[in-house]
C-alpha atoms as a PDB file:
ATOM      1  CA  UNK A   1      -7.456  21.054   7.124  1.00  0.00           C
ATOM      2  CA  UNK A   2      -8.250  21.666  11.039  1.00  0.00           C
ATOM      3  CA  UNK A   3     -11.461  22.111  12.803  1.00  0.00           C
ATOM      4  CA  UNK A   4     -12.280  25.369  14.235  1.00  0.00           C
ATOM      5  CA  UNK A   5     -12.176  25.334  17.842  1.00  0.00           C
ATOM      6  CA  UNK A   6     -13.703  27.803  20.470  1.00  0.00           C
ATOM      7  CA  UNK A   7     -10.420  29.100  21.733  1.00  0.00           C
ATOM      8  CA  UNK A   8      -9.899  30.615  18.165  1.00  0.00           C
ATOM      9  CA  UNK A   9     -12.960  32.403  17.644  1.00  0.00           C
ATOM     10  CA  UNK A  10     -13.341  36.495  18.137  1.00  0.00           C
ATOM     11  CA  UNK A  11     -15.252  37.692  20.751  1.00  0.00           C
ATOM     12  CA  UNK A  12     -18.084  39.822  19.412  1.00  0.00           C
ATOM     13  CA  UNK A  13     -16.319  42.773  20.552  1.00  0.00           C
ATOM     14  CA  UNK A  14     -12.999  41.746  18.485  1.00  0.00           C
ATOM     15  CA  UNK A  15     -14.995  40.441  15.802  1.00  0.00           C
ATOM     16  CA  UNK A  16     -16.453  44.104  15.000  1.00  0.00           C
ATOM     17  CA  UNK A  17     -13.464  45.258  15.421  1.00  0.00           C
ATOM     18  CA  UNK A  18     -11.991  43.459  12.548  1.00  0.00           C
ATOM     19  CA  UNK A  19     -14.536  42.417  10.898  1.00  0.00           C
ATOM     20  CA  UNK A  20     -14.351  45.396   7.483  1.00  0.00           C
ATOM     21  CA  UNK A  21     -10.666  43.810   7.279  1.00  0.00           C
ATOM     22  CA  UNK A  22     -11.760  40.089   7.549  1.00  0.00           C
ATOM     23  CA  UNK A  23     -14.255  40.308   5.835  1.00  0.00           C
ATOM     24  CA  UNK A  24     -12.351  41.880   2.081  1.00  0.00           C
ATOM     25  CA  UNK A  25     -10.128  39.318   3.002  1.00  0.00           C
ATOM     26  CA  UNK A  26     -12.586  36.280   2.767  1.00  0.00           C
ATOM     27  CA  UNK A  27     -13.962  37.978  -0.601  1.00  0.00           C
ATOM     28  CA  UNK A  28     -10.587  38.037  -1.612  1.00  0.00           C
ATOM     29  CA  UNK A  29     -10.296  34.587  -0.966  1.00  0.00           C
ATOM     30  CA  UNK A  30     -13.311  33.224  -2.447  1.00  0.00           C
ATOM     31  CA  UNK A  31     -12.875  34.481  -6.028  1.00  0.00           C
ATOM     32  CA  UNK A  32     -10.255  31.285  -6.335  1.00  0.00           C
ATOM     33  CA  UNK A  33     -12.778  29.321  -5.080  1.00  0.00           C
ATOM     34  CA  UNK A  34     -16.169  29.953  -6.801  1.00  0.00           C
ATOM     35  CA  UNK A  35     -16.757  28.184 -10.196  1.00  0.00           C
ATOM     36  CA  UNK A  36     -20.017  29.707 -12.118  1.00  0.00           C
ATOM     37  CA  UNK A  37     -22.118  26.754 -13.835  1.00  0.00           C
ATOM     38  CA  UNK A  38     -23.945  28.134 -16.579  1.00  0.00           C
ATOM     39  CA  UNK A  39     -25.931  31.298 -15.498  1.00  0.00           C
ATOM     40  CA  UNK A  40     -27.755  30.471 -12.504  1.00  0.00           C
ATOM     41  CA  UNK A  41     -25.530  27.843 -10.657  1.00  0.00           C
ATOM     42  CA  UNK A  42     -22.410  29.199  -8.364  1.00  0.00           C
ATOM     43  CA  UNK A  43     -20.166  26.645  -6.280  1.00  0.00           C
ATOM     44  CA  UNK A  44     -18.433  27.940  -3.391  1.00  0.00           C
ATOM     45  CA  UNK A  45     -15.612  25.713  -2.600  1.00  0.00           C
ATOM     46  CA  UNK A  46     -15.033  25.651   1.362  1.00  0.00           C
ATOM     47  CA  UNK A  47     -12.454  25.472   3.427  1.00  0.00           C
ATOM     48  CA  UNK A  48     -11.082  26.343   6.978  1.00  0.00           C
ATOM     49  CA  UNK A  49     -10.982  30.025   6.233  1.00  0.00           C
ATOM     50  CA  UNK A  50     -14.763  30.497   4.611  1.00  0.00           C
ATOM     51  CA  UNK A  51     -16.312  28.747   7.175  1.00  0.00           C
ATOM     52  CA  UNK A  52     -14.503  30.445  10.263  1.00  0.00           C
ATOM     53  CA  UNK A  53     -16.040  33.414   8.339  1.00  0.00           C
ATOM     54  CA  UNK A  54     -19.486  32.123   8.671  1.00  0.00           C
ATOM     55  CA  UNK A  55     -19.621  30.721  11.923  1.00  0.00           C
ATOM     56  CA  UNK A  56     -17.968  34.521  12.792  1.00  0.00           C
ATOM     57  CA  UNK A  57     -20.792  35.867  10.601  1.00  0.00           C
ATOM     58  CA  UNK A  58     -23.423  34.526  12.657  1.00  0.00           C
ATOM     59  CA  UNK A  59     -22.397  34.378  15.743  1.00  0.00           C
ATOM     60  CA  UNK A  60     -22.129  38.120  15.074  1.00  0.00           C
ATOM     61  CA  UNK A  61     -25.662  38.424  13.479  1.00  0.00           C
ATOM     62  CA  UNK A  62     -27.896  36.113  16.007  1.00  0.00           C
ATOM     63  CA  UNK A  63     -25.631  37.823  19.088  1.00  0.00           C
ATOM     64  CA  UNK A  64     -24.453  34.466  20.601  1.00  0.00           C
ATOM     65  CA  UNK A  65     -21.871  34.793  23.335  1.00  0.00           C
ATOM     66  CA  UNK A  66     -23.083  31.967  25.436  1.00  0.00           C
ATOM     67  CA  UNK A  67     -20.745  28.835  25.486  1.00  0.00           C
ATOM     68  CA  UNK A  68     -23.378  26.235  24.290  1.00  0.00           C
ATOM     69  CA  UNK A  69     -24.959  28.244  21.347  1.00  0.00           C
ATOM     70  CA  UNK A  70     -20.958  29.382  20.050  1.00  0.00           C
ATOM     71  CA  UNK A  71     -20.856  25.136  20.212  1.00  0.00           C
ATOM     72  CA  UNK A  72     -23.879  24.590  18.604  1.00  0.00           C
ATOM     73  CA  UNK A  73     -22.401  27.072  15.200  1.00  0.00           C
ATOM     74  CA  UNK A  74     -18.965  24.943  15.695  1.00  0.00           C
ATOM     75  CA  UNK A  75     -21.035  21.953  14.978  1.00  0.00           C
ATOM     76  CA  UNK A  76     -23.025  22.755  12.298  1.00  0.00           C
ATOM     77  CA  UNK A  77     -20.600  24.092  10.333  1.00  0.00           C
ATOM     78  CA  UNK A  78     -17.197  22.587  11.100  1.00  0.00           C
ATOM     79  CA  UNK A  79     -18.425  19.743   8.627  1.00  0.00           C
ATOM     80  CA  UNK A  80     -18.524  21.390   5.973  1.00  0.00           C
ATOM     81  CA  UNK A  81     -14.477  22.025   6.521  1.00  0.00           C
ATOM     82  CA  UNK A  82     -13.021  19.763   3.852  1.00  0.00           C
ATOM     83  CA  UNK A  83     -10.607  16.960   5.328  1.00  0.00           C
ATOM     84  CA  UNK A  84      -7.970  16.614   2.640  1.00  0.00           C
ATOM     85  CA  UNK A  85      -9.225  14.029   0.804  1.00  0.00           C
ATOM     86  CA  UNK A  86     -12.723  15.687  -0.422  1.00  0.00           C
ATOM     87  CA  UNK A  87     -14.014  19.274  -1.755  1.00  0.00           C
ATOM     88  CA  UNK A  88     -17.263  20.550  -0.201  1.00  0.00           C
ATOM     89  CA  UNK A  89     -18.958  23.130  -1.891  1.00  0.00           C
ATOM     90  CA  UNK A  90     -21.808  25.487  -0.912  1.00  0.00           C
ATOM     91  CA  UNK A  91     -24.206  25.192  -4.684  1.00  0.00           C
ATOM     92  CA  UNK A  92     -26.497  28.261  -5.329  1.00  0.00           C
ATOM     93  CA  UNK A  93     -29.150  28.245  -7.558  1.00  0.00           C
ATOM     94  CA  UNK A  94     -29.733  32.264  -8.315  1.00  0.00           C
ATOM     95  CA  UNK A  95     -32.331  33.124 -10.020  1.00  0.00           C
ATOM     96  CA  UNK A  96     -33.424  37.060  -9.282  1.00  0.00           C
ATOM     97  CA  UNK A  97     -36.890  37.074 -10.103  1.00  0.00           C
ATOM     98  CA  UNK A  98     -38.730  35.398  -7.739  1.00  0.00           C
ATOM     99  CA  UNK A  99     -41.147  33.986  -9.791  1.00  0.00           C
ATOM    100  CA  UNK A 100     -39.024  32.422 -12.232  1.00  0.00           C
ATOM    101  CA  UNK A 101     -37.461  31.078  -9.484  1.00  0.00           C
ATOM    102  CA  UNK A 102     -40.259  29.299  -7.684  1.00  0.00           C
ATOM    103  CA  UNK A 103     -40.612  27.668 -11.310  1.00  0.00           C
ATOM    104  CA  UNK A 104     -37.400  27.069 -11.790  1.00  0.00           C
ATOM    105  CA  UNK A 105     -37.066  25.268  -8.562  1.00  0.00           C
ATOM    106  CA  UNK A 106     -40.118  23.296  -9.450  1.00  0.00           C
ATOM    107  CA  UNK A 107     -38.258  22.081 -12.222  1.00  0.00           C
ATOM    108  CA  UNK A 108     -35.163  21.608 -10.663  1.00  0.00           C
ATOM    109  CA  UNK A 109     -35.606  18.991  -8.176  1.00  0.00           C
ATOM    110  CA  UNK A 110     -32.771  16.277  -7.781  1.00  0.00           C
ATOM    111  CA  UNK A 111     -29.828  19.128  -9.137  1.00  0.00           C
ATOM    112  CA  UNK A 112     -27.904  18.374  -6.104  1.00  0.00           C
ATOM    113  CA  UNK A 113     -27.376  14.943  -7.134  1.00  0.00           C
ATOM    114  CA  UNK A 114     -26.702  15.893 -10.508  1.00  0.00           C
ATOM    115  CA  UNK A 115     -23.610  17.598  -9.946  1.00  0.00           C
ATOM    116  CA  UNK A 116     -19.691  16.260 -10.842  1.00  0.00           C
ATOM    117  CA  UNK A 117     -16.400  16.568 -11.047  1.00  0.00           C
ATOM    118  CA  UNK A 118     -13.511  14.614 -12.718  1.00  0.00           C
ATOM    119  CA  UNK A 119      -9.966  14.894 -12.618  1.00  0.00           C
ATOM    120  CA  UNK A 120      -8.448  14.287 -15.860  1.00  0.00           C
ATOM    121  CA  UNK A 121      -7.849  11.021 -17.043  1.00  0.00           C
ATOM    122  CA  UNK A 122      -9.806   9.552 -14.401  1.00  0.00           C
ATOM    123  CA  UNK A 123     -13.603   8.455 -13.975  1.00  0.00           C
ATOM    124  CA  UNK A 124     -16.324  11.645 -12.943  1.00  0.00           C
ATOM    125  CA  UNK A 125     -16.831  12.114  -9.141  1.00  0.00           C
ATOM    126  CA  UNK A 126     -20.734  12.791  -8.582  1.00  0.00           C
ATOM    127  CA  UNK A 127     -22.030  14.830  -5.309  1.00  0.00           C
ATOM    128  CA  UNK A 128     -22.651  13.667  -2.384  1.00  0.00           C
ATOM    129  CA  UNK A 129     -25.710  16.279  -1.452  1.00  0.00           C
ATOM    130  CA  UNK A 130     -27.427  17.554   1.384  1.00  0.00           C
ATOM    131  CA  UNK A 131     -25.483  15.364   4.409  1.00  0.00           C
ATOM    132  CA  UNK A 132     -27.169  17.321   7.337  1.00  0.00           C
ATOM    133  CA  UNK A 133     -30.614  17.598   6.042  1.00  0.00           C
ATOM    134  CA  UNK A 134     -33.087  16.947   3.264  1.00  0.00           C
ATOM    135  CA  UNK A 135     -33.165  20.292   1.284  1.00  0.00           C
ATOM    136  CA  UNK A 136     -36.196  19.676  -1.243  1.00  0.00           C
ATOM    137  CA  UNK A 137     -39.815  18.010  -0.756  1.00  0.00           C
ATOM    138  CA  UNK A 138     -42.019  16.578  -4.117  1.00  0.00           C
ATOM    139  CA  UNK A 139     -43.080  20.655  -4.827  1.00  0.00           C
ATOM    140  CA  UNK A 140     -39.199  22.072  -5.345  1.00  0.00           C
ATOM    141  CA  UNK A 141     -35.905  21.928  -4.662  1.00  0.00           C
ATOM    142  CA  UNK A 142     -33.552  24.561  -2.343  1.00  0.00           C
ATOM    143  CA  UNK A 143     -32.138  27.410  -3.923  1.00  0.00           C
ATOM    144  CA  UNK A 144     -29.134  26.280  -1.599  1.00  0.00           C
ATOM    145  CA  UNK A 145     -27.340  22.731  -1.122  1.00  0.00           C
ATOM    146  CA  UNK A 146     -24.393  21.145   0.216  1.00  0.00           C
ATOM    147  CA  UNK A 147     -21.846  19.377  -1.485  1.00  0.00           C
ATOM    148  CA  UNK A 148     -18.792  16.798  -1.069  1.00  0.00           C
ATOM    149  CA  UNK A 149     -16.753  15.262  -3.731  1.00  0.00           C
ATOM    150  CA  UNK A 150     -14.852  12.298  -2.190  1.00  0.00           C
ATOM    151  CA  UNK A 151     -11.236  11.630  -4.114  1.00  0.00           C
ATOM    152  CA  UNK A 152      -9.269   8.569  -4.598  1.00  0.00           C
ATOM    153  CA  UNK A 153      -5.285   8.786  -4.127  1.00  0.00           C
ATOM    154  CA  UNK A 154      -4.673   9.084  -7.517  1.00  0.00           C
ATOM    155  CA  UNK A 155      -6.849  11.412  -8.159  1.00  0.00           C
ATOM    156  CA  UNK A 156      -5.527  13.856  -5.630  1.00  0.00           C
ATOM    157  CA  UNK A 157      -2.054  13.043  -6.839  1.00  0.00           C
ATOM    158  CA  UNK A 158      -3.044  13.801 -10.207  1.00  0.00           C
ATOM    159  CA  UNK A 159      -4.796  17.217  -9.286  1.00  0.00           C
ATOM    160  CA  UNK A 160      -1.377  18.514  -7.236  1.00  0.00           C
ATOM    161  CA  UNK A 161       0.887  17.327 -10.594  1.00  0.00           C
ATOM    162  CA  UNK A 162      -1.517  20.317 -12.287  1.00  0.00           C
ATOM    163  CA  UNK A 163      -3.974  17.805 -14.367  1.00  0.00           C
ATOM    164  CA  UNK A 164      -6.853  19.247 -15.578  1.00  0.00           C
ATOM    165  CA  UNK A 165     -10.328  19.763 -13.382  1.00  0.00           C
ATOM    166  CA  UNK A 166     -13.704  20.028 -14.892  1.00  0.00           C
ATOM    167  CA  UNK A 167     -17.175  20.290 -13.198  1.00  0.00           C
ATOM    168  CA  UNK A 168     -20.437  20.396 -14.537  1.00  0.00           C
ATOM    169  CA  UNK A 169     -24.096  19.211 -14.121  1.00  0.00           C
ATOM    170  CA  UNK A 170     -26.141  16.768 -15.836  1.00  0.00           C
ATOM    171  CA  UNK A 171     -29.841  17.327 -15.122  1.00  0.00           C
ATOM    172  CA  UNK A 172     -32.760  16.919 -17.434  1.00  0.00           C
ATOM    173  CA  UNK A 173     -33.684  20.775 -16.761  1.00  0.00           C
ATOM    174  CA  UNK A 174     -29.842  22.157 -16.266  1.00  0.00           C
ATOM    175  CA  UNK A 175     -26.711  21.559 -18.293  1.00  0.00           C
ATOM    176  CA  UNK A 176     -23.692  22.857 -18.160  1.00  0.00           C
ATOM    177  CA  UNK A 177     -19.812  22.079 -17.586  1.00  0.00           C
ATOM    178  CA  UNK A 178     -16.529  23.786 -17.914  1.00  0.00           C
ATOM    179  CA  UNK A 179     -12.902  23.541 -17.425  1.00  0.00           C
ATOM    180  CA  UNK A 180     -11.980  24.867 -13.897  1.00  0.00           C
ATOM    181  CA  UNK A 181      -9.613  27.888 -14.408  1.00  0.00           C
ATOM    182  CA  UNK A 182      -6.312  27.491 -13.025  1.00  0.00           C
ATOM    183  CA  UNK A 183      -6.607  29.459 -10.103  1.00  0.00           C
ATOM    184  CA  UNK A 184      -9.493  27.489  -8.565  1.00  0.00           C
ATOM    185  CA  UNK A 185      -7.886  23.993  -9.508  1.00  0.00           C
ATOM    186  CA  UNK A 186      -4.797  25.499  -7.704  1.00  0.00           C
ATOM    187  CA  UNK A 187      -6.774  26.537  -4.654  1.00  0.00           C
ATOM    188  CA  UNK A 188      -8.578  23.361  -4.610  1.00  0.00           C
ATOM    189  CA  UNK A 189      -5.365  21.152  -4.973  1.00  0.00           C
ATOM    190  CA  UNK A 190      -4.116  22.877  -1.900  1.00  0.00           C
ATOM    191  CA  UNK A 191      -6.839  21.895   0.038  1.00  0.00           C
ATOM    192  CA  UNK A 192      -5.825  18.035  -0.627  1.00  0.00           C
ATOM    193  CA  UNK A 193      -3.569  16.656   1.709  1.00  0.00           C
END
């Protein structure tokens, strides 16, 4: 999967242009990429086309036309573009009432690295959380974290023969695993190169 570059990027102008149309699109395109974890956790598996839509996003929203701040989105989040041989996710912790969420992320601390995946009939795959920055201090975790499964060969060649996917978390405060439903293990094994 390719980097995005600055040549193919929407001016502003285009950008609102197209934007209603791009944007059902990208929702569209999500729903075979977002696995629910129990009732507050949601994955968001990226790739090329969910991240052009963010880096569009907020460009769009912060008004930056200028050559060094468009640069400055392309390099925060052209990382989280998976490379083939890894899933990153986008993990949200959504709890609606804000005070059961400030205790909930109190209690919560360490989820990122709680997280994993495994193809079957191989071993589990845990995160890897939080590359670019640390996203919890000793009082509570993010509601938001960063995620990258790394694959071995046969693991990838086992996922694009159609073997089974499951995810799940293993936390002291948060279980929950599941099956990945076809669609998202078929979306996901197209991302592997």
């Amino acid at each position: 999967m390719g980097k995005i570059d600055r040549g193919s990027l929407l001016t502003l102008e285009a950008y609102a242009r197209e934007r209603k149309d791009f944007r059902s699109r990208v929702i569209e395109h999500k729903k075979s990429r977002t696995v629910h974890l129990g009732d507050f956790v949601t994955l968001i598996f990226e790739d090329e086309l969910t991240i052009r839509y963010q880096v569009q996003e907020m460009l769009r929203v912060e008004r930056i036309f200028e050559e060094r701040g468009i640069q400055d989105e392309l390099d925060t989040y052209n990382p989280l573009i998976p490379d083939g041989r890894n899933f990153k996710a986008t993990m949200m912790l959504e709890y609606p009432d804000p005070d059961e969420r400030q205790r909930r992320l109190a209690k919560l601390i360490g989820i990122e690295d709680k997280v994993w995946m495994q193809v079957e009939g191989c071993e589990r795959v845990w995160a890897i959380a939080d590359e670019d920055l640390e996203r919890e201090n000793e009082q509570k975790t993010s509601a938001v974290h960063f995620l990258r499964f790394e694959l071995t060969d046969p693991m990838a060649q086992s996922l694009k023969r159609g073997l089974g996917l499951s995810i799940g978390i293993d936390h002291p405060e948060y279980h929950a695993n599941l099956s990945v439903p076809a669609p998202v293990r078929a979306a996901l094994a197209h991302d592997l190169a």
